[in-house]
C-alpha atoms as a PDB file:
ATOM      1  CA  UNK A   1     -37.293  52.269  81.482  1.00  0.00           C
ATOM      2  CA  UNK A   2     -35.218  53.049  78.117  1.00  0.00           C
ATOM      3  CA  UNK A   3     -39.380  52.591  76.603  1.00  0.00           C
ATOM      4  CA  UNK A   4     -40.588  55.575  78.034  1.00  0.00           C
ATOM      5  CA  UNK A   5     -37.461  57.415  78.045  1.00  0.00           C
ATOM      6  CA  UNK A   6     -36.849  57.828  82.036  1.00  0.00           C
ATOM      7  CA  UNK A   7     -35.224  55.810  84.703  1.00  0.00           C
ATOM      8  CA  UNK A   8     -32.825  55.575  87.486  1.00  0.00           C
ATOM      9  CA  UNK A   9     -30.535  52.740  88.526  1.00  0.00           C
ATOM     10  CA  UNK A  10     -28.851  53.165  91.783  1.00  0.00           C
ATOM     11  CA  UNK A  11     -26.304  50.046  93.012  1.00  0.00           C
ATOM     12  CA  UNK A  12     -24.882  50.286  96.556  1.00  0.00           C
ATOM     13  CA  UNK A  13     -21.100  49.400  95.562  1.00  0.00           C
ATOM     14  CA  UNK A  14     -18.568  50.314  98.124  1.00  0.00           C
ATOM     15  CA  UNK A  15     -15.147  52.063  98.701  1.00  0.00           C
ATOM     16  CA  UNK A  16     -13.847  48.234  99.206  1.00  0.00           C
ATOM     17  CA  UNK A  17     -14.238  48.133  95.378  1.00  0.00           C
ATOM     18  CA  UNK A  18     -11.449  50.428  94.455  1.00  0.00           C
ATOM     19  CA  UNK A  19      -9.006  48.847  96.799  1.00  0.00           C
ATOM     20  CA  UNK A  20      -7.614  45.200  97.175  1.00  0.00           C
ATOM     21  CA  UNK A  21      -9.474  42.727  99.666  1.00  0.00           C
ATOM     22  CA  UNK A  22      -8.392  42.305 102.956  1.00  0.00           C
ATOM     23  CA  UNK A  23      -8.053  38.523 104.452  1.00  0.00           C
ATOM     24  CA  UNK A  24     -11.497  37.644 105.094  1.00  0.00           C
ATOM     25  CA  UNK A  25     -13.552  39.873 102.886  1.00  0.00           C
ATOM     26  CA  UNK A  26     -12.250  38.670  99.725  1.00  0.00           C
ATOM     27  CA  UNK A  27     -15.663  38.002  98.103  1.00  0.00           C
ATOM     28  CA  UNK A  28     -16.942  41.662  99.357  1.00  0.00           C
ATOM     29  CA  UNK A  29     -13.968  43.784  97.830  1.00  0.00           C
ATOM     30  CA  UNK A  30     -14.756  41.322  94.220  1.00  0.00           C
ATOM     31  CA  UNK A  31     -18.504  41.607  94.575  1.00  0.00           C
ATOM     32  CA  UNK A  32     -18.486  44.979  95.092  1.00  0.00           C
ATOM     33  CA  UNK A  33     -15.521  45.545  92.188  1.00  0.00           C
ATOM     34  CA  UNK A  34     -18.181  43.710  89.630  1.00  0.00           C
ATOM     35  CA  UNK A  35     -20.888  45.830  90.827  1.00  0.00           C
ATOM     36  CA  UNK A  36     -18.671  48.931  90.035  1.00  0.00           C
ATOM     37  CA  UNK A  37     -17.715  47.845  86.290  1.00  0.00           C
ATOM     38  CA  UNK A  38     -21.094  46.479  85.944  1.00  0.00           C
ATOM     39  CA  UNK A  39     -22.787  49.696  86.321  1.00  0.00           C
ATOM     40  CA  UNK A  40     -19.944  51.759  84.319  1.00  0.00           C
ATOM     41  CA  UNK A  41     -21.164  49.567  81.406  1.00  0.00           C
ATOM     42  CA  UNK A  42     -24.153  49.522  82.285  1.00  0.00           C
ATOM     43  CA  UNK A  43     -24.258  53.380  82.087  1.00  0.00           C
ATOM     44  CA  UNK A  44     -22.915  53.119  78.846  1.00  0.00           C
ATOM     45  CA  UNK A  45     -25.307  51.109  77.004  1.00  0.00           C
ATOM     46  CA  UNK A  46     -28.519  53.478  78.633  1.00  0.00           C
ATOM     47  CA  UNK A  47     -26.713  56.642  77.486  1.00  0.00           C
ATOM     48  CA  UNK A  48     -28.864  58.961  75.178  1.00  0.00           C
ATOM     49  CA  UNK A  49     -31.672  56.873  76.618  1.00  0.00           C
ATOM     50  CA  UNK A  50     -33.198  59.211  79.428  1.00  0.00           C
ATOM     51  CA  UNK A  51     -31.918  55.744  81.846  1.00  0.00           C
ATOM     52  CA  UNK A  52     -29.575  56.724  84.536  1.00  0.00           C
ATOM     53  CA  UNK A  53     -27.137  53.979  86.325  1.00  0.00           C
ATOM     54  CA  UNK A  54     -25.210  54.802  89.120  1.00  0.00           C
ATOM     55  CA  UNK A  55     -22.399  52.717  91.343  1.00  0.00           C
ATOM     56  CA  UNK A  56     -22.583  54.605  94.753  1.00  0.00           C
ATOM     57  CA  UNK A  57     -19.232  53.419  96.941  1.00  0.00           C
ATOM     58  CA  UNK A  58     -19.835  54.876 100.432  1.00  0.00           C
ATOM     59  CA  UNK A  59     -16.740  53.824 102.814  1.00  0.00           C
ATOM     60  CA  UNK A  60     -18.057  53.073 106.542  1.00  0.00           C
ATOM     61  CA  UNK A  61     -21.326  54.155 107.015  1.00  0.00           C
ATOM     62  CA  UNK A  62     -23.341  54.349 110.428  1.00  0.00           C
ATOM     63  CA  UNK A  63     -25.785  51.556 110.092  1.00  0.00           C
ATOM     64  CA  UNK A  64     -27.051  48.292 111.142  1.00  0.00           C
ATOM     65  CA  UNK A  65     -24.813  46.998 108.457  1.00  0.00           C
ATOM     66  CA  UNK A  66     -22.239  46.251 110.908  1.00  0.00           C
ATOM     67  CA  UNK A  67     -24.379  44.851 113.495  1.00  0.00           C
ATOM     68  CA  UNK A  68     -25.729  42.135 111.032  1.00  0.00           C
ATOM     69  CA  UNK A  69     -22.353  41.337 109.879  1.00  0.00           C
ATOM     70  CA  UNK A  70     -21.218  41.015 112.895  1.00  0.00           C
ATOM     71  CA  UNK A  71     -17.806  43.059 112.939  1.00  0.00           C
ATOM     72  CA  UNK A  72     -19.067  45.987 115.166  1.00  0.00           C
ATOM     73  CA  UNK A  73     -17.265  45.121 117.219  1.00  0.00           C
ATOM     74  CA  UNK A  74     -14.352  45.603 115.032  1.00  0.00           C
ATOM     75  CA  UNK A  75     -15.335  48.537 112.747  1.00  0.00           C
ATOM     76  CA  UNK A  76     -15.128  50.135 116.308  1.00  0.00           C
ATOM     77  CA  UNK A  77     -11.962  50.877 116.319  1.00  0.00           C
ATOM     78  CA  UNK A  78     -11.914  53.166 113.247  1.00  0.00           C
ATOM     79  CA  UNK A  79     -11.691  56.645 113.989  1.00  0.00           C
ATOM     80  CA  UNK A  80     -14.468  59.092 113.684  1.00  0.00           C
ATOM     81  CA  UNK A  81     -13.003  60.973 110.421  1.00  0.00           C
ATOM     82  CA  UNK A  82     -13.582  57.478 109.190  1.00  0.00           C
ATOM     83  CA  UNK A  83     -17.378  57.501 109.520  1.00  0.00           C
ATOM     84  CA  UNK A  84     -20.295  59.016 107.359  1.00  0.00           C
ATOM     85  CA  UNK A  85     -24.145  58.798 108.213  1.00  0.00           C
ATOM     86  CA  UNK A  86     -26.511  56.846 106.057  1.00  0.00           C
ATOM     87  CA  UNK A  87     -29.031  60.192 105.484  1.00  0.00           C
ATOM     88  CA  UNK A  88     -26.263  61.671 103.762  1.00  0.00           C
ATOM     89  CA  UNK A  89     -24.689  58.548 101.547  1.00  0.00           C
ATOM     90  CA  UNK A  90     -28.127  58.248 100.138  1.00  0.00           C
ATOM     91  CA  UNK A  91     -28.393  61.937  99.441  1.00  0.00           C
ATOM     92  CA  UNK A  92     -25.463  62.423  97.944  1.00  0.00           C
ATOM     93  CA  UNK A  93     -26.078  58.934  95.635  1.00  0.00           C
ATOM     94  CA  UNK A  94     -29.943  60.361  94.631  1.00  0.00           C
ATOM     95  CA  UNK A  95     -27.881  63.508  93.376  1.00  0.00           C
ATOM     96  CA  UNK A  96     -24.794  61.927  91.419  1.00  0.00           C
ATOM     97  CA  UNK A  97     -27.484  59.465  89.534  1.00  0.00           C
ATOM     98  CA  UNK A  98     -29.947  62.177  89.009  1.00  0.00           C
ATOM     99  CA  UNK A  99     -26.707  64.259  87.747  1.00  0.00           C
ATOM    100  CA  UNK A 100     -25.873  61.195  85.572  1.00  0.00           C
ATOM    101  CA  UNK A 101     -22.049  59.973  86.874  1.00  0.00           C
ATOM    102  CA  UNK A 102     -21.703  55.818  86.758  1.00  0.00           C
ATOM    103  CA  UNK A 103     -19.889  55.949  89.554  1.00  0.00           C
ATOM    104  CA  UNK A 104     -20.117  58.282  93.125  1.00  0.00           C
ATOM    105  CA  UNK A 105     -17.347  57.469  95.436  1.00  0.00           C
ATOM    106  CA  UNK A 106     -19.223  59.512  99.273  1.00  0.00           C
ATOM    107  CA  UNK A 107     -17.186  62.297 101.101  1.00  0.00           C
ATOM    108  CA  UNK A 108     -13.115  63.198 100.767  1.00  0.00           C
ATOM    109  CA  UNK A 109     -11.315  60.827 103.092  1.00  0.00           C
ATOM    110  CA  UNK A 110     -13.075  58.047 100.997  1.00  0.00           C
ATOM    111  CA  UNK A 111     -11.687  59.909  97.589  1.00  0.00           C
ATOM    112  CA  UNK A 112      -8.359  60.062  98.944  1.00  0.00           C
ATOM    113  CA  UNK A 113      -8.133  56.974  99.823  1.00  0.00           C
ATOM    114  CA  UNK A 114      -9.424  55.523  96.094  1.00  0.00           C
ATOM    115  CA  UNK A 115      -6.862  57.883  94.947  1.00  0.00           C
ATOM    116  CA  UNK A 116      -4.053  56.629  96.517  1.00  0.00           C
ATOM    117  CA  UNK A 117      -4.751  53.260  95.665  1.00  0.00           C
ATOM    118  CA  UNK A 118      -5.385  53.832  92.187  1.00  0.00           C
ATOM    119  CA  UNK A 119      -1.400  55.995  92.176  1.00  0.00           C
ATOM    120  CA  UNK A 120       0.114  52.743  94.059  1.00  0.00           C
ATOM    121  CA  UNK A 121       1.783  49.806  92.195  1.00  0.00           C
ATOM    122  CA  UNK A 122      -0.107  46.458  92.622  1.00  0.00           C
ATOM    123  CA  UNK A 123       2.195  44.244  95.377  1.00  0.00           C
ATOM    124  CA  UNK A 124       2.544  47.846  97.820  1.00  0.00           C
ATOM    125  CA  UNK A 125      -1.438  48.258  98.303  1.00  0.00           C
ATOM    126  CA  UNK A 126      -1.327  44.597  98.818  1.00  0.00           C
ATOM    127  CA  UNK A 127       1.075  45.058 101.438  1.00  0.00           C
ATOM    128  CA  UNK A 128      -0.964  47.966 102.776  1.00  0.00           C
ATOM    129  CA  UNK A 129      -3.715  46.745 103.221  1.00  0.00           C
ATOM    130  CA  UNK A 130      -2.565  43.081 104.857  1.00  0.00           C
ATOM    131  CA  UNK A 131      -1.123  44.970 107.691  1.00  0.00           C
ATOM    132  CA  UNK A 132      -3.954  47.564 107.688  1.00  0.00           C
ATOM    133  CA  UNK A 133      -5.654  44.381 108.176  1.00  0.00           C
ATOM    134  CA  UNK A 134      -3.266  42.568 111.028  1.00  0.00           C
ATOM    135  CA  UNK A 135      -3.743  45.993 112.907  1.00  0.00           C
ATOM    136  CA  UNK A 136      -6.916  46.518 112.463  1.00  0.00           C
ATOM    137  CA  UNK A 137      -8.185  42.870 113.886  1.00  0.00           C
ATOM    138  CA  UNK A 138      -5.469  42.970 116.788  1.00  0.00           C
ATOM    139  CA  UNK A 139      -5.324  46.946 117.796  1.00  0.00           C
ATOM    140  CA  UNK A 140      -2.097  48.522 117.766  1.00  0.00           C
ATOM    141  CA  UNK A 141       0.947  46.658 119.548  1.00  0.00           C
ATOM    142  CA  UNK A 142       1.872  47.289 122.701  1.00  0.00           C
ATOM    143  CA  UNK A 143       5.515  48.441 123.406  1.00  0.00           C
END
């Protein structure tokens, strides 16, 4: 690619890479951190090149994803607000690495959320996102 002067490098990262891992999806949230700082760097060696790398980090997405991981089941519960569909995470992740940006965080409830994490200290997103978790896997209590 940096030979003739053109290319495009598109990684599917995820939201889950800008905030801490929940119980259970440890490995995702780190794979999917790498794959984040990976491209960044990446991006920066290919620069002047004609090369573009992007990290695109969608949040929940409609697609088969969940039914192959098995957690549909679970990902149910998440409101609709949550949700994009896949048509337009993959258009909007053509445009940000044809427009040249390392790394494309899809729609604004995803951007507020890497926002808020990125404002919090450390041990409170922790916190956060252990009894996001608790919740999440046992619906809201009963009372």
């Amino acid at each position: 690619m940096k030979a003739r002067g053109y290319g495009r490098i598109l990684n599917i990262a995820s939201l889950a890479g800008h905030v801490p891992g929940s119980a259970g999806h440890t490995l995702y949230a780190a794979s999917k951190a790498y794959l984040i700082k990976f491209s960044q760097s990446l991006a920066l060696e290919c620069a002047g090149t004609g090369v573009h790398v992007t990290a695109v980090c969608p949040g929940f997405t409609r697609s088969e994803f969940h039914d192959v991981t098995g957690s549909r089941e679970l990902v149910s519960k998440m409101p609709d607000f949550m949700w994009m569909d896949a048509p337009t995470v993959a258009r909007q992740g053509l445009e940000a690495v044809e427009a040249g940006k390392a790394v494309y965080v899809n729609g604004r409830v995803n951007n507020a959320i890497k926002g808020l994490f990125k404002l919090l200290p450390d041990a409170l997103a922790l916190r956060m996102v252990a009894k996001q978790g608790r919740r999440f896997r046992t619906g809201p209590r009963q009372g």
